[in-house]
N, C-alpha and C. Protein backbone atom coordinates (compact mmCIF):
# COMPACT_ATOMS: atom_id res chain seq x y z
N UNK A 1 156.45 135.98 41.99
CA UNK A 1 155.17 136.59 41.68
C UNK A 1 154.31 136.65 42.95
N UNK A 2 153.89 138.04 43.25
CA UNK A 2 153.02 137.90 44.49
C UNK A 2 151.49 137.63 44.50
N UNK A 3 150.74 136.61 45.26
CA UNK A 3 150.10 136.52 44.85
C UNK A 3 148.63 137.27 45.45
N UNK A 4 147.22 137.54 45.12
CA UNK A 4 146.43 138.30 44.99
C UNK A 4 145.83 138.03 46.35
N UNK A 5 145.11 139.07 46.52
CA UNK A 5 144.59 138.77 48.50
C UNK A 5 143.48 137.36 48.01
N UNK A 6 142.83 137.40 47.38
CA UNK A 6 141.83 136.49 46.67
C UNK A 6 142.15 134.91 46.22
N UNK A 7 143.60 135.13 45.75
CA UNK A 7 144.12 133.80 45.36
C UNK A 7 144.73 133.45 46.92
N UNK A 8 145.32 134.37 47.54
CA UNK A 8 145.76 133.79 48.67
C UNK A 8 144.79 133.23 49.96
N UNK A 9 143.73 134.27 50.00
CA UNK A 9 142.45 133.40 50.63
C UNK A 9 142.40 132.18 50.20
N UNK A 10 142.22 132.04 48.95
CA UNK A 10 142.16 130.40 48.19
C UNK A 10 142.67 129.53 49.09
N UNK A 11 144.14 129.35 49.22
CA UNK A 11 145.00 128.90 49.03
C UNK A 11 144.85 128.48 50.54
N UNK A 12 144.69 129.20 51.57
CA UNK A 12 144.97 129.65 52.94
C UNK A 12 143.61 128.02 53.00
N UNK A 13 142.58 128.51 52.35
CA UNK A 13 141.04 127.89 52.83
C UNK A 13 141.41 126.16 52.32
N UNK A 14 142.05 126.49 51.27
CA UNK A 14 142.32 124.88 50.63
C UNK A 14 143.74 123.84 51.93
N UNK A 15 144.22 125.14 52.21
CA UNK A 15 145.70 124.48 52.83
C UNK A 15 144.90 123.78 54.41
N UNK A 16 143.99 124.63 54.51
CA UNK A 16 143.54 123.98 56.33
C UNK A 16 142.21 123.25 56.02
N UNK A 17 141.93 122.95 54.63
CA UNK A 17 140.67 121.69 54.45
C UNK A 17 139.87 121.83 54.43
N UNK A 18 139.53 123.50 54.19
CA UNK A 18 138.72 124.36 54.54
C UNK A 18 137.53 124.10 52.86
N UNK A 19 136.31 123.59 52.94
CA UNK A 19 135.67 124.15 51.38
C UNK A 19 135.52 125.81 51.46
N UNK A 20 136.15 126.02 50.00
CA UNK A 20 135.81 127.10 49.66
C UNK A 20 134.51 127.66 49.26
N UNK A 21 134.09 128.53 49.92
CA UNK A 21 132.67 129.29 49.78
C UNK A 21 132.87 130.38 49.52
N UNK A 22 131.55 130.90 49.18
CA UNK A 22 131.52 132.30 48.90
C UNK A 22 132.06 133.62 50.02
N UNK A 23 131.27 132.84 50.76
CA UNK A 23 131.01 133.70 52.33
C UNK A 23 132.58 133.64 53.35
N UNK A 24 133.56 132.40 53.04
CA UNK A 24 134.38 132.08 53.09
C UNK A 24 135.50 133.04 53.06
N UNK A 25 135.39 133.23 51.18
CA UNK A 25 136.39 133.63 50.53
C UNK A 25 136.29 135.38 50.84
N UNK A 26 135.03 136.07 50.88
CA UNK A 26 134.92 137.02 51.43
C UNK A 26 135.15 137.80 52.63
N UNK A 27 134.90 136.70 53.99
CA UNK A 27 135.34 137.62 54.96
C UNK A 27 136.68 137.12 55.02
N UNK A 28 137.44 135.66 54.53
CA UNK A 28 138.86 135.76 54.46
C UNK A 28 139.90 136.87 53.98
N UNK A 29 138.73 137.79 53.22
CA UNK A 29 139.67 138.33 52.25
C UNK A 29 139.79 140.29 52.73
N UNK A 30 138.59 139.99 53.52
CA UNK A 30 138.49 141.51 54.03
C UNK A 30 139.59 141.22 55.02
N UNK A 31 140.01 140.46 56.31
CA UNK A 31 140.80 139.99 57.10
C UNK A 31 142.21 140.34 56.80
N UNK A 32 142.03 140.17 55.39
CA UNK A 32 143.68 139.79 54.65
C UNK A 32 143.76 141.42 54.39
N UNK A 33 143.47 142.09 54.11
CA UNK A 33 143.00 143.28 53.29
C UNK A 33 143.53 144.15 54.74
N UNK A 34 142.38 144.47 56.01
CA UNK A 34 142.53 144.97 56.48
C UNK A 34 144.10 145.17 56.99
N UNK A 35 144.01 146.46 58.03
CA UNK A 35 145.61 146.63 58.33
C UNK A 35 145.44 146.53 60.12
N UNK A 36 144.24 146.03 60.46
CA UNK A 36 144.11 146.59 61.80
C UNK A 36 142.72 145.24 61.98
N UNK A 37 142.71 144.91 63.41
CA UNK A 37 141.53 143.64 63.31
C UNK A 37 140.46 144.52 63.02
N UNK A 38 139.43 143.27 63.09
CA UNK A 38 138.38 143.86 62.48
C UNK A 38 137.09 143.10 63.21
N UNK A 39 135.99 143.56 63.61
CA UNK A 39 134.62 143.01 64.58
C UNK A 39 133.93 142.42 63.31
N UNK A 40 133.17 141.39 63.69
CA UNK A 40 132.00 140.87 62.71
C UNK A 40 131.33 141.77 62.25
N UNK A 41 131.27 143.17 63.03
CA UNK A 41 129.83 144.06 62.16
C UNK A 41 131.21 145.23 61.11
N UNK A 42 132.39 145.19 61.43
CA UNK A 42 133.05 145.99 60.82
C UNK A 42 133.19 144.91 59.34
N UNK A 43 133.15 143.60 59.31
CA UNK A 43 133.52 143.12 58.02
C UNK A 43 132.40 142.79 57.56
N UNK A 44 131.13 142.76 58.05
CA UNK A 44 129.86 142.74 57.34
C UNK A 44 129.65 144.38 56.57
N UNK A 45 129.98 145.61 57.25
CA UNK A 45 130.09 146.98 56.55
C UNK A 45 131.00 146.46 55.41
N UNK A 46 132.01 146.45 55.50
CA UNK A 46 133.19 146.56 54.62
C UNK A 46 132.82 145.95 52.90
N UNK A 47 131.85 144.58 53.42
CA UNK A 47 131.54 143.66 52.66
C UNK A 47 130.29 144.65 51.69
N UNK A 48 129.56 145.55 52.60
CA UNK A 48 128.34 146.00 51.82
C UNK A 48 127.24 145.21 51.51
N UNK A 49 126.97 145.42 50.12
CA UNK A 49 125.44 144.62 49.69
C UNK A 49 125.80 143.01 49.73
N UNK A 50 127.06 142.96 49.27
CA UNK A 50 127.10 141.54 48.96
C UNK A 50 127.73 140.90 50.86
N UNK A 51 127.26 141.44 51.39
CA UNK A 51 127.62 140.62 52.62
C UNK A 51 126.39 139.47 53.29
N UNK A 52 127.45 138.55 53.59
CA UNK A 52 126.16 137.62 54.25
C UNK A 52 125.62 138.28 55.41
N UNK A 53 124.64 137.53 56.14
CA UNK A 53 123.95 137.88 57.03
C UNK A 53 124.30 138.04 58.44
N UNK A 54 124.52 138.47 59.49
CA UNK A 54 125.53 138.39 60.65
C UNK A 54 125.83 137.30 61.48
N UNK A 55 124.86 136.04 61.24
CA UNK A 55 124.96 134.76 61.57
C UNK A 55 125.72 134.11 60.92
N UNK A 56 125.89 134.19 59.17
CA UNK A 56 126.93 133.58 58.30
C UNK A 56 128.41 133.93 59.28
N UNK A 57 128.40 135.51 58.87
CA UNK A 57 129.97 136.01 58.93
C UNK A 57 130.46 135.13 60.44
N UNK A 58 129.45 135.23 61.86
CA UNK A 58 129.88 134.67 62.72
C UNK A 58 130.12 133.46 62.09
N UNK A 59 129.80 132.15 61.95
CA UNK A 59 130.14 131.08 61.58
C UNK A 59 131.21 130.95 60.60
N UNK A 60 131.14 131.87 59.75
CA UNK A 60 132.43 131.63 58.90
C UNK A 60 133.91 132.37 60.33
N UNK A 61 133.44 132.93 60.61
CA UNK A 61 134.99 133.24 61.70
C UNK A 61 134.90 132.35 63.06
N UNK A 62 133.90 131.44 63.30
CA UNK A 62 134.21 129.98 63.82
C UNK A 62 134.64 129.18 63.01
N UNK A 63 134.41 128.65 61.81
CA UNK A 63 135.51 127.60 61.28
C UNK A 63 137.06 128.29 60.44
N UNK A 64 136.71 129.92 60.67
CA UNK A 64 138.47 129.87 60.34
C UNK A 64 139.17 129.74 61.76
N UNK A 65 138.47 130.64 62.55
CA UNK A 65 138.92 130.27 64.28
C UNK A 65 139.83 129.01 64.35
N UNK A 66 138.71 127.81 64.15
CA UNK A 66 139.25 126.50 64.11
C UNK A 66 140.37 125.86 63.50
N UNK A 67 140.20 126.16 62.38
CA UNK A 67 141.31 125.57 61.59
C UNK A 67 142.90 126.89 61.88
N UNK A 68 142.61 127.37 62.57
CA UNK A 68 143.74 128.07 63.08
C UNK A 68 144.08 129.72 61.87
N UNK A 69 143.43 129.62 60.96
CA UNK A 69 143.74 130.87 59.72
C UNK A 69 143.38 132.10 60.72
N UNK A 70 142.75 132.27 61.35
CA UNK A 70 142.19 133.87 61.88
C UNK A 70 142.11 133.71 63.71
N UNK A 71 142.44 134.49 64.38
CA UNK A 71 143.05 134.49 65.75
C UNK A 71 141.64 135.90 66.43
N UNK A 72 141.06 135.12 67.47
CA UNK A 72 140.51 136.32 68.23
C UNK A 72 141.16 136.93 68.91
N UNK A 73 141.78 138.27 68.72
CA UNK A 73 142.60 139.43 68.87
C UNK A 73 142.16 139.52 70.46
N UNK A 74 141.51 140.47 71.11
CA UNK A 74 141.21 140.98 71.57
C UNK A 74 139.31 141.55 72.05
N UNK A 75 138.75 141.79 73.55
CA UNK A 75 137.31 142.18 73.44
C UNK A 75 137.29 143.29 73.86
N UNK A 76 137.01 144.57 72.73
CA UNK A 76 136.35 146.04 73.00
C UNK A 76 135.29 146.15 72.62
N UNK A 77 134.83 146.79 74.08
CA UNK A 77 133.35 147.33 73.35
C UNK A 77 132.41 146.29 73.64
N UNK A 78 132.45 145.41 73.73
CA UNK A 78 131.47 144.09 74.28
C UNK A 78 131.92 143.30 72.99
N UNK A 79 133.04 143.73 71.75
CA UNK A 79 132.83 142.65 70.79
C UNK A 79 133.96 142.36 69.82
N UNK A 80 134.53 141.07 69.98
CA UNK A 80 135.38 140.38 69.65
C UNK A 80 136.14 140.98 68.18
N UNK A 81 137.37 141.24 68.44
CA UNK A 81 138.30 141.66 67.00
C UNK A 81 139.13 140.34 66.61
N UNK A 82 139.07 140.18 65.24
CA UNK A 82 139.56 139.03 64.48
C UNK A 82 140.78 139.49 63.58
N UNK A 83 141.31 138.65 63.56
CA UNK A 83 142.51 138.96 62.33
C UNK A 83 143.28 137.78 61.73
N UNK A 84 144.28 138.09 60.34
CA UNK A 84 145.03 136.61 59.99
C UNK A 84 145.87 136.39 60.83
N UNK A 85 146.07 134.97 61.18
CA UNK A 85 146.84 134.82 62.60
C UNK A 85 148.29 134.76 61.51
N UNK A 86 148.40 134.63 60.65
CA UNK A 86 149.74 134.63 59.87
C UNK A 86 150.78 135.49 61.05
N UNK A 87 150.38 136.82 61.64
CA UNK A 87 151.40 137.56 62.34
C UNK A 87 151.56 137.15 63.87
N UNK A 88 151.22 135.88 63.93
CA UNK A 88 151.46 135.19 65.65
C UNK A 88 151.56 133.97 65.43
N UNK A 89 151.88 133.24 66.60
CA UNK A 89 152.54 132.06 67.03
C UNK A 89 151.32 131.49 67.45
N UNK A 90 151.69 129.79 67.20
CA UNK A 90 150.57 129.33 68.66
C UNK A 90 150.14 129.90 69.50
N UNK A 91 151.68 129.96 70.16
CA UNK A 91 151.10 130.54 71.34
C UNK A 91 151.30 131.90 72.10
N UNK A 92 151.36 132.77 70.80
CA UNK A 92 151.79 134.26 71.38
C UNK A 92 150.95 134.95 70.00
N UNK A 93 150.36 136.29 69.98
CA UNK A 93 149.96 136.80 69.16
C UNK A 93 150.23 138.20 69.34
N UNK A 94 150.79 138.68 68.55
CA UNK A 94 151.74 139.95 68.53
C UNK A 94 151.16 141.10 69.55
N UNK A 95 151.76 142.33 69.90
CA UNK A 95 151.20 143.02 70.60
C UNK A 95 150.11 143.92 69.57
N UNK A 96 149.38 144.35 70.46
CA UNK A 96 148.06 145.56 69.98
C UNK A 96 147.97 146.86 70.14
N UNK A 97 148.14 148.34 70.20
CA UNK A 97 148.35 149.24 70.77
C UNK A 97 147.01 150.22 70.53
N UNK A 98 146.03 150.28 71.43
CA UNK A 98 144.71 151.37 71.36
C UNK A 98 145.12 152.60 71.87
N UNK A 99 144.82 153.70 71.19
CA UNK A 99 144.49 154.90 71.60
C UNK A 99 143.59 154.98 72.57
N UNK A 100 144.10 155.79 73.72
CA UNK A 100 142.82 156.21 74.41
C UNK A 100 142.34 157.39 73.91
N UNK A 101 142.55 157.88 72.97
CA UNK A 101 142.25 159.06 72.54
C UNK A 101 141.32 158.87 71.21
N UNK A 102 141.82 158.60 70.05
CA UNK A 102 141.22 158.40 68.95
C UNK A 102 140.33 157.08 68.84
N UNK A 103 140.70 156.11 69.50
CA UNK A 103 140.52 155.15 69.66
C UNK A 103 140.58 154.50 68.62
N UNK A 104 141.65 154.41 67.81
CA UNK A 104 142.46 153.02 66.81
C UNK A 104 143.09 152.57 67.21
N UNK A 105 143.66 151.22 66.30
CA UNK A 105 144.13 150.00 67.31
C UNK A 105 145.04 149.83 66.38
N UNK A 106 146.29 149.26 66.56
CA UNK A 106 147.56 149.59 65.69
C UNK A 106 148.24 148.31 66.13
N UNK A 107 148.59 147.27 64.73
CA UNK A 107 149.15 146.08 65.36
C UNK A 107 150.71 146.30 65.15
N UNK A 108 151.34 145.96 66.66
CA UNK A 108 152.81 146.16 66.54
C UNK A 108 153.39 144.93 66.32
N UNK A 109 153.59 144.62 65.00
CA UNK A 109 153.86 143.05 64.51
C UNK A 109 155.85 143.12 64.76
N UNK A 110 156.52 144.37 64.61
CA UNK A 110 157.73 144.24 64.82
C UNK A 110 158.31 144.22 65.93
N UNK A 111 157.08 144.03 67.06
CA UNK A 111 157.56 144.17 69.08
C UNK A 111 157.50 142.58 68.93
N UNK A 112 158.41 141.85 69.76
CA UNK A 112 158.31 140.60 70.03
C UNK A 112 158.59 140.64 71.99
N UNK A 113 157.80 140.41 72.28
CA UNK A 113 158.10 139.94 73.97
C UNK A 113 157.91 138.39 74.55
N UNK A 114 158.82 138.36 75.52
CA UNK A 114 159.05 136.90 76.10
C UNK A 114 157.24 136.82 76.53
N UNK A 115 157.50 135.23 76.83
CA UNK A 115 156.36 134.38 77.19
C UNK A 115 156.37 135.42 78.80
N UNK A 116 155.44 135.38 79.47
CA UNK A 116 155.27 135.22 81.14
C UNK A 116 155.76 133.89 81.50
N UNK A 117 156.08 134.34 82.97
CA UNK A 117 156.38 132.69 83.52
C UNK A 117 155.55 133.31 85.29
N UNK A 118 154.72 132.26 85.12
CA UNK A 118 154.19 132.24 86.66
C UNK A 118 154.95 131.76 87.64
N UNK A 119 155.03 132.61 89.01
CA UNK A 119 155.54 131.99 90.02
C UNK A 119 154.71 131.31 90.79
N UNK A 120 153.11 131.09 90.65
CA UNK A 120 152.35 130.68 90.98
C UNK A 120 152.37 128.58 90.62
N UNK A 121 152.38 128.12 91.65
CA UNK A 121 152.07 126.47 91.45
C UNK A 121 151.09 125.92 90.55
N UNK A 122 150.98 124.98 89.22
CA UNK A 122 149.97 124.61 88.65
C UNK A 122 149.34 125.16 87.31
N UNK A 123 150.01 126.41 87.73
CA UNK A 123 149.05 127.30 86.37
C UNK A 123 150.41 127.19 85.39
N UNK A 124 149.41 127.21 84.16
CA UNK A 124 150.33 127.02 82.59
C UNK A 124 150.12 127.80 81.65
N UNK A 125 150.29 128.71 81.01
CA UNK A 125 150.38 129.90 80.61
C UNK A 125 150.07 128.82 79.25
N UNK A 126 148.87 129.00 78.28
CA UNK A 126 149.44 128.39 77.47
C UNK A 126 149.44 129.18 75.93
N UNK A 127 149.01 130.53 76.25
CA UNK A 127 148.59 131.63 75.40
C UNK A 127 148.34 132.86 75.71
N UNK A 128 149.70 133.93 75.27
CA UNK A 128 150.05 135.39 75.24
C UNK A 128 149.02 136.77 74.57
N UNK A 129 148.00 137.60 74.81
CA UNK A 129 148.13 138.07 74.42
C UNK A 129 148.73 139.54 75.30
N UNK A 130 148.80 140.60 74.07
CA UNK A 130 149.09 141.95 74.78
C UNK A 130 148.73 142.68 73.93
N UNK A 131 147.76 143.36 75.44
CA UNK A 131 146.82 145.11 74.43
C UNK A 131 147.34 146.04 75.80
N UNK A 132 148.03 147.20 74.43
CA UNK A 132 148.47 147.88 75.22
C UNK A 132 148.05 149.12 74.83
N UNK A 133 147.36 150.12 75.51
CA UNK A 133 146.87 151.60 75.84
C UNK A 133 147.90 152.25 75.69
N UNK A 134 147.25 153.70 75.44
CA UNK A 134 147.60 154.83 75.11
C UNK A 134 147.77 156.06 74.48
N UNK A 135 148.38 156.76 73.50
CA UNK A 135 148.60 157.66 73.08
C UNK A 135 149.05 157.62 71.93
N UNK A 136 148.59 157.37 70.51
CA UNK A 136 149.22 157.20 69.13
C UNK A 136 149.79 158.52 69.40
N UNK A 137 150.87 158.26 68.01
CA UNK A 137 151.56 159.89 67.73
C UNK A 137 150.68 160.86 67.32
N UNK A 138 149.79 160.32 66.49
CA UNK A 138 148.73 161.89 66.38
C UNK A 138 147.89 162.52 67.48
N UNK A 139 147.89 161.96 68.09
CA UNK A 139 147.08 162.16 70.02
C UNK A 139 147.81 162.59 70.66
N UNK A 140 149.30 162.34 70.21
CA UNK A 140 150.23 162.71 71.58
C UNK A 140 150.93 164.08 71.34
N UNK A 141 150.45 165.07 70.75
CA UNK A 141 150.88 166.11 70.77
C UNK A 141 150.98 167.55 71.48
């Protein structure tokens, strides 16, 4: 039985010790929902009337931050994209692909690429991401 984006927020918020809230269960659930990250002011829209205030939503995507449920993607635009980290690793988080054209962002959860390895002395790689530009198929015609 599969279970509901709503019960699975639950579940997600209870599993990392998380109290369940209102404000919680809501932007967990737009997160889950979406197909593509999403900015604090895109899940405060999404949310509508019943959205908290833009100070809530930030704080609620600092303690999922924390407890590891939601991963800061990527910064366009001057402002941070969030998503369920369910589709990355510790320490790798899948690739990203922006249009320079349309400008959507398309997560390529079925590309897997090796870690980097520095030839540089000292430095420790200890977290992958990759945003990669370009040309969706509807742009590239």
């Amino acid at each position: 039985m599969k279970l509901s984006i709503k019960q699975k927020a639950r579940n997600l918020l209870a599993s990392a010790g998380l109290r369940i809230t209102v404000p919680r269960l809501a932007v967990l659930e737009v997160l889950l929902r979406a197909r593509k990250p999403q900015t604090a002011n895109q899940i405060g829209i999404k949310l509508g009337g019943t959205s908290p205030n833009k100070v809530t939503i930030y704080r609620v995507l600092e303690s999922l931050l924390e407890a590891g449920l939601v991963h800061k993607v990527f910064l366009r635009q001057r402002a941070w994209h969030f998503e369920p980290a369910d589709n990355c690793t510790e320490t790798q988080c899948h690739p990203h692909f922006t249009c320079t054209s349309c400008e959507k962002t398309h997560c390529l959860t079925e590309i897997t690429l090796p870690m980097a390895k520095t030839p540089h002395k000292g430095f420790a790689i200890r977290h992958q991401r990759v945003q990669l530009e370009g040309l969706c198929p509807k742009c590239n015609v």
